[in-house]
Protein backbone atom coordinates (compact mmCIF):
# COMPACT_ATOMS: atom_id res chain seq x y z
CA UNK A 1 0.00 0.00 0.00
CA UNK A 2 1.47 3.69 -1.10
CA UNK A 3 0.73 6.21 1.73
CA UNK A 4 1.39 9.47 0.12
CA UNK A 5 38.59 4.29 2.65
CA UNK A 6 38.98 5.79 0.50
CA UNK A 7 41.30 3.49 1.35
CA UNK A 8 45.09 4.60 1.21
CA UNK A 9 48.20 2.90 1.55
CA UNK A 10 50.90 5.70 3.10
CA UNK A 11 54.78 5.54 2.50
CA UNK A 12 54.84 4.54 -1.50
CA UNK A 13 58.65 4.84 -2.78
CA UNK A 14 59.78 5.30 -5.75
CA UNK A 15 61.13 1.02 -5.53
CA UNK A 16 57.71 -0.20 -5.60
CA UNK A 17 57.23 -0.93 -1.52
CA UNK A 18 54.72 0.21 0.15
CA UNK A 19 54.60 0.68 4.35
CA UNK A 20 51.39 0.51 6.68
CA UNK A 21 49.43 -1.16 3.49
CA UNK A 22 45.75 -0.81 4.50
CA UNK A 23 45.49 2.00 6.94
CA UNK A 24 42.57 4.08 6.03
CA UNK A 25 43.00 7.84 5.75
CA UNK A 26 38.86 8.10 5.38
CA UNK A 27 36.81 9.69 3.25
CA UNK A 28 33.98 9.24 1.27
CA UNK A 29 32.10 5.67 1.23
CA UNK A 30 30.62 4.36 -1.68
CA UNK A 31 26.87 3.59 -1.73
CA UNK A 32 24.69 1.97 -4.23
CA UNK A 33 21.80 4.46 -5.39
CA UNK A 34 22.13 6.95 -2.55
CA UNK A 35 19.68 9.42 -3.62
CA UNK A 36 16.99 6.72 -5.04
CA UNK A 37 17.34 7.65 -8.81
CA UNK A 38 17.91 4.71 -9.96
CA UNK A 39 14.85 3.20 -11.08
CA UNK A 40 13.93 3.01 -14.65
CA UNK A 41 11.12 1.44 -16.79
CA UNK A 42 8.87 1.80 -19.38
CA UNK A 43 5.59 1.30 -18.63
CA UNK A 44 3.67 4.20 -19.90
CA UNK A 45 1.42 4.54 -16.97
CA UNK A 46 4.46 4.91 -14.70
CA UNK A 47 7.07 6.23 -15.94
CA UNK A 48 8.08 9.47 -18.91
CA UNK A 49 9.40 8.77 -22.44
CA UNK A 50 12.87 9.01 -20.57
CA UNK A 51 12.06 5.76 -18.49
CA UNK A 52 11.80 8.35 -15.48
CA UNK A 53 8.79 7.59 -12.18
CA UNK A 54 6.13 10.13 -13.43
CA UNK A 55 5.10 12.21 -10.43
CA UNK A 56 2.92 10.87 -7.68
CA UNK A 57 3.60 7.40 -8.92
CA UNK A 58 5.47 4.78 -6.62
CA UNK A 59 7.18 1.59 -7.33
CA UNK A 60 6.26 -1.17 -4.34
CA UNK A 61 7.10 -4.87 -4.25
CA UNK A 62 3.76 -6.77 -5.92
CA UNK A 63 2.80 -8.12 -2.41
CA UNK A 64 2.29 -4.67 -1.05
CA UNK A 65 1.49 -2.51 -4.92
CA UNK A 66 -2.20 -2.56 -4.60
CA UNK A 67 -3.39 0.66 -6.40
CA UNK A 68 -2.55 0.03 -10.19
CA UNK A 69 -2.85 3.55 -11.71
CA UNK A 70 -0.43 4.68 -9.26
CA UNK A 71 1.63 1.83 -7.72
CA UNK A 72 4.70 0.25 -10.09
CA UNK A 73 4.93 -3.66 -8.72
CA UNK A 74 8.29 -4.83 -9.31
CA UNK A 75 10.65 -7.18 -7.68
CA UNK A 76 13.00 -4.45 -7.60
CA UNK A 77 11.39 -1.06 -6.19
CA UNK A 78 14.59 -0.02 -4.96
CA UNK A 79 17.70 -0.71 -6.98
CA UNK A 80 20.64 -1.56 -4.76
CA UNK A 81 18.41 -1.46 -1.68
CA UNK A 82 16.66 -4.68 -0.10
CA UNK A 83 13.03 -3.15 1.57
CA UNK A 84 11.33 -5.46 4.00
CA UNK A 85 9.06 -5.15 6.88
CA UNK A 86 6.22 -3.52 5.17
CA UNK A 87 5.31 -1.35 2.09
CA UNK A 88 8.41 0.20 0.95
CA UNK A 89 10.16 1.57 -1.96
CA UNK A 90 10.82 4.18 -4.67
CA UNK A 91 8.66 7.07 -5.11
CA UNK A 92 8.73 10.55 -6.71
CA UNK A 93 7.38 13.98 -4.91
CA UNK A 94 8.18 15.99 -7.40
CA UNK A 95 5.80 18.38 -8.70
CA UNK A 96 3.15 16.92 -6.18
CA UNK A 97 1.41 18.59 -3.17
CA UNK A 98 3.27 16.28 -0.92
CA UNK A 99 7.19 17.89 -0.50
CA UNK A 100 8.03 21.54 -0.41
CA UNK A 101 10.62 22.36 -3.53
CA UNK A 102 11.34 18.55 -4.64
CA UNK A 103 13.60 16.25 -2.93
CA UNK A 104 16.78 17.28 -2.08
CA UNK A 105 18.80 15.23 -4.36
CA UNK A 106 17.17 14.31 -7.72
CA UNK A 107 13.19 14.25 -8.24
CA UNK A 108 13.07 10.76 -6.13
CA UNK A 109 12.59 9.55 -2.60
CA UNK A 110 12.95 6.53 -0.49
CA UNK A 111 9.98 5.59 1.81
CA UNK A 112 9.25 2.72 4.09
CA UNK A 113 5.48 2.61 5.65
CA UNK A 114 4.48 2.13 9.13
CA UNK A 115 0.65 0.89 10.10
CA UNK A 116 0.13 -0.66 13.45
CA UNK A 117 3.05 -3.27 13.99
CA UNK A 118 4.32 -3.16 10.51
CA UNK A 119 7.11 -1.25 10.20
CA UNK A 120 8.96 -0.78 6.67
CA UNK A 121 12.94 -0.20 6.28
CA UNK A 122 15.23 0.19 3.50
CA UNK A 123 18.33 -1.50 3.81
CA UNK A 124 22.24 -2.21 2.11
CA UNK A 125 25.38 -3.95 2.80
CA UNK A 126 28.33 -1.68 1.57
CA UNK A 127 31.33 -2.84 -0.20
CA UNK A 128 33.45 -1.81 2.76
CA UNK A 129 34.24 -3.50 6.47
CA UNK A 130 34.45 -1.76 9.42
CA UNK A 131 38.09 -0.80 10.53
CA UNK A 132 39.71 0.13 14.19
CA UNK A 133 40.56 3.96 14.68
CA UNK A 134 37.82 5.61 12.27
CA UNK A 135 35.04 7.46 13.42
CA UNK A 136 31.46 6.85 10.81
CA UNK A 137 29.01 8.98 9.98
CA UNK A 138 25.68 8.45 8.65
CA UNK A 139 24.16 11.77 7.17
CA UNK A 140 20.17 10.92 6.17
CA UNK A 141 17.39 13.56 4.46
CA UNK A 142 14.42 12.82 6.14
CA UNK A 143 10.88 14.35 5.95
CA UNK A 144 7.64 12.83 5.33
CA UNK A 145 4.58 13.89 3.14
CA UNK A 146 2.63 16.74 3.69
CA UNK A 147 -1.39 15.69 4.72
CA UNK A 148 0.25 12.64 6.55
CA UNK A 149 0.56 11.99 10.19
CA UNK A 150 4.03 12.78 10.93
CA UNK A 151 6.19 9.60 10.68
CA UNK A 152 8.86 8.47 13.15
CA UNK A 153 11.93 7.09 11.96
CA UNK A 154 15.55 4.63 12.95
CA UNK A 155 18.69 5.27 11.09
CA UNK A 156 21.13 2.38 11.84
CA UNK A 157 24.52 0.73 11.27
CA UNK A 158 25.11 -3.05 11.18
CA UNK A 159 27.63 -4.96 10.92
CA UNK A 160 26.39 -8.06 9.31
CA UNK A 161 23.40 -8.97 11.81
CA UNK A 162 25.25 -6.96 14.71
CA UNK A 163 23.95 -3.45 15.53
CA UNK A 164 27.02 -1.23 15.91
CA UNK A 165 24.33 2.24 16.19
CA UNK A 166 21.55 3.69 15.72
CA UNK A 167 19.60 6.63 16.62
CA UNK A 168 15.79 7.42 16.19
CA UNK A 169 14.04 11.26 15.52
CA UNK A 170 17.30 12.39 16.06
CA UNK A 171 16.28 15.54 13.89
CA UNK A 172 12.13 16.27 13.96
CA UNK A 173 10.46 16.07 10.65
CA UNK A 174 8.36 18.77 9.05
CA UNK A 175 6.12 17.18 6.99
CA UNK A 176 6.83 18.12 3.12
CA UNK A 177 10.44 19.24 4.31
CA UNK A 178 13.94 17.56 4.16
CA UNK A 179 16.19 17.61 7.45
CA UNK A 180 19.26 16.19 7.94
CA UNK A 181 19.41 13.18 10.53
CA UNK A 182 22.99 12.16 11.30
CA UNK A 183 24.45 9.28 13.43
CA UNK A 184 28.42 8.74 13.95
CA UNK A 185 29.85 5.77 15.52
CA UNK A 186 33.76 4.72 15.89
CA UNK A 187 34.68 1.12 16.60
CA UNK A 188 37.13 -0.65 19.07
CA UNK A 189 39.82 -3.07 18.93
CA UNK A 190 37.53 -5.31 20.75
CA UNK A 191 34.46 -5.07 18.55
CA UNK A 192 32.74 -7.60 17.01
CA UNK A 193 31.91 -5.43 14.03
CA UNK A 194 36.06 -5.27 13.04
CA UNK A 195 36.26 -6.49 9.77
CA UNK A 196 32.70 -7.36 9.23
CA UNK A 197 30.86 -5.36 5.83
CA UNK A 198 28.89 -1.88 6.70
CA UNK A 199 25.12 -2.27 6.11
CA UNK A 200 22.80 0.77 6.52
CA UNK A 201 19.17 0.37 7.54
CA UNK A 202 16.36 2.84 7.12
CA UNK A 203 13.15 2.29 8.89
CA UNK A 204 9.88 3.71 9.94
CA UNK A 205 9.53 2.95 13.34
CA UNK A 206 6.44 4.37 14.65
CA UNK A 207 3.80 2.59 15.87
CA UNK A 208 0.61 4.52 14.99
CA UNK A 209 -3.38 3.37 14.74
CA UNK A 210 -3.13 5.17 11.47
CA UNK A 211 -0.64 4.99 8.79
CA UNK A 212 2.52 6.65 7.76
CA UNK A 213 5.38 7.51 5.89
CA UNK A 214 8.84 8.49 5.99
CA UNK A 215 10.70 9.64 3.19
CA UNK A 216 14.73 9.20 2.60
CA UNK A 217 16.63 10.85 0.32
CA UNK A 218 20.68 11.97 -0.03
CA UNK A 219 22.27 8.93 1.62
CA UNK A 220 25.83 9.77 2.59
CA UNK A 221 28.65 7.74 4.46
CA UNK A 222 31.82 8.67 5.67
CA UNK A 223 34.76 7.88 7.95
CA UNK A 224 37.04 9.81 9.50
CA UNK A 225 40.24 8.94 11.59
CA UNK A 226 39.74 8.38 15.26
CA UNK A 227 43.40 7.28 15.90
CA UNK A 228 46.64 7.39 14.74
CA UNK A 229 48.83 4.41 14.63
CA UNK A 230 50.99 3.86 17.25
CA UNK A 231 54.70 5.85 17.50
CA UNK A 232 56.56 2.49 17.20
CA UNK A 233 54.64 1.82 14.03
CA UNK A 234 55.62 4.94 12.25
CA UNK A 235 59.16 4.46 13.43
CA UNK A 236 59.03 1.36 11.81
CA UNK A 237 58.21 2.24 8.30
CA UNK A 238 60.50 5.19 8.97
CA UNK A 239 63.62 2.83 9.50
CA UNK A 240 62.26 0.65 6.28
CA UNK A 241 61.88 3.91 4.06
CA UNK A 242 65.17 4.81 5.37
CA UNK A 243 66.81 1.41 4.23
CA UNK A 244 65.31 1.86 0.60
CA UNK A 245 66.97 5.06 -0.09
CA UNK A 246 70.46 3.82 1.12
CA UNK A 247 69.73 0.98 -1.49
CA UNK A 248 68.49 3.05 -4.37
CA UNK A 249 71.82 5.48 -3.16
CA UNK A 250 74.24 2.34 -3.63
CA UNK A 251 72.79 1.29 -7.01
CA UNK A 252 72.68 4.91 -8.79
């Protein structure tokens, strides 16, 4: 049903070697659809000559896509995202009476539907694991339609079926306006989540007699370093960077 690591390796010579291979400097991480755009088709009742959603259409698993002149049913609603839980998908505000000024990223949205104890989420396992001595953050546009109750809403890292964080209405939504929800999170030596993949969930997690919706747009993940390695670590690759230039030295 539609309710309206970088990674970097430091120390490169000039010979080839590199030191401290696979400490992270941080930066951007990459995400699969971030911003929701990527759903495409070309059934005229859905979508524009340029295989765009047409506005005030949605695209819903076909368990849950129950209002055909409106609602796309497709295995896929979401590409790169898994939804479960509940109606959830792809849908696009713009040009409706539902957002104020579009999305905030592109003319589509994520949204995940809550009605009593069904609770819809949007989720995806990244490409990267969690390291020791980096701080994440989780930046999330979140709003929900306008003529809606107001939705409530869980933004959450895993780390495979471990929750590392999570944090719920951390900004308050004005309905038919984007805020920014953020959640950062560093992780220990003695963590379970070291080494396991990044997954990002995005739920509704109201409760209400009535339902909802929560709209997600402009994914973003980063990491930042927490730590620096320790002295006798740098000393070491100092000695070994020192070594290589007495050997390129000798051969010139």
């Amino acid at each position: 049903m539609f309710l309206f690591t970088n990674s970097s390796k430091l120390l490169s010579t000039a010979f080839g070697i590199t030191f401290l291979a696979g400490i992270s400097l941080g930066g951007d991480i990459a995400i699969l659809n971030p911003s929701f755009e990527g759903l495409t088709g070309t059934a005229t009742a859905h979508f524009d000559s340029s295989g765009h959603l047409l506005p005030g259409h949605a695209a819903l698993l076909p368990s849950v896509a129950t209002v055909p002149s409106i609602e796309y049913a497709t295995t896929t609603p979401v590409p790169g995202w898994v939804t479960s839980g509940g109606a959830a998908g792809t849908a696009n505000y713009t040009g409706t009476q539902y957002v104020v000024n579009g999305t905030t990223d592109g003319q589509n949205v994520g949204f995940a539907n809550g009605f009593r104890n069904l609770h819809g989420s949007l989720s995806q396992s990244l490409g990267e694991n969690y390291q020791v001595g980096l701080t994440y953050q989780l930046k999330v546009d979140v709003s929900s339609p306008i003529g809606l109750p107001v939705a409530d809403y869980t933004i959450s890292l895993y780390a495979g079926n471990l929750l590392v964080a999570s944090g719920s209405d951390s900004v308050s939504i004005t309905p038919g306006v984007f805020s920014t929800a953020t959640l950062s999170t560093s992780i220990d030596g003695n963590s379970a989540a070291v080494g396991q993949p990044i997954t990002i969930v995005l739920s509704n997690s109201g409760n209400p007699p009535v339902g909802n919706q929560v709209l997600f747009d402009n994914v973003k993940l980063s990491s930042s370093v927490t730590t620096v390695p320790e002295p006798s670590t740098w000393m070491l690759a100092a000695v070994g960077l020192l070594g290589l230039v007495m050997v390129g030295h000798r051969n010139r």
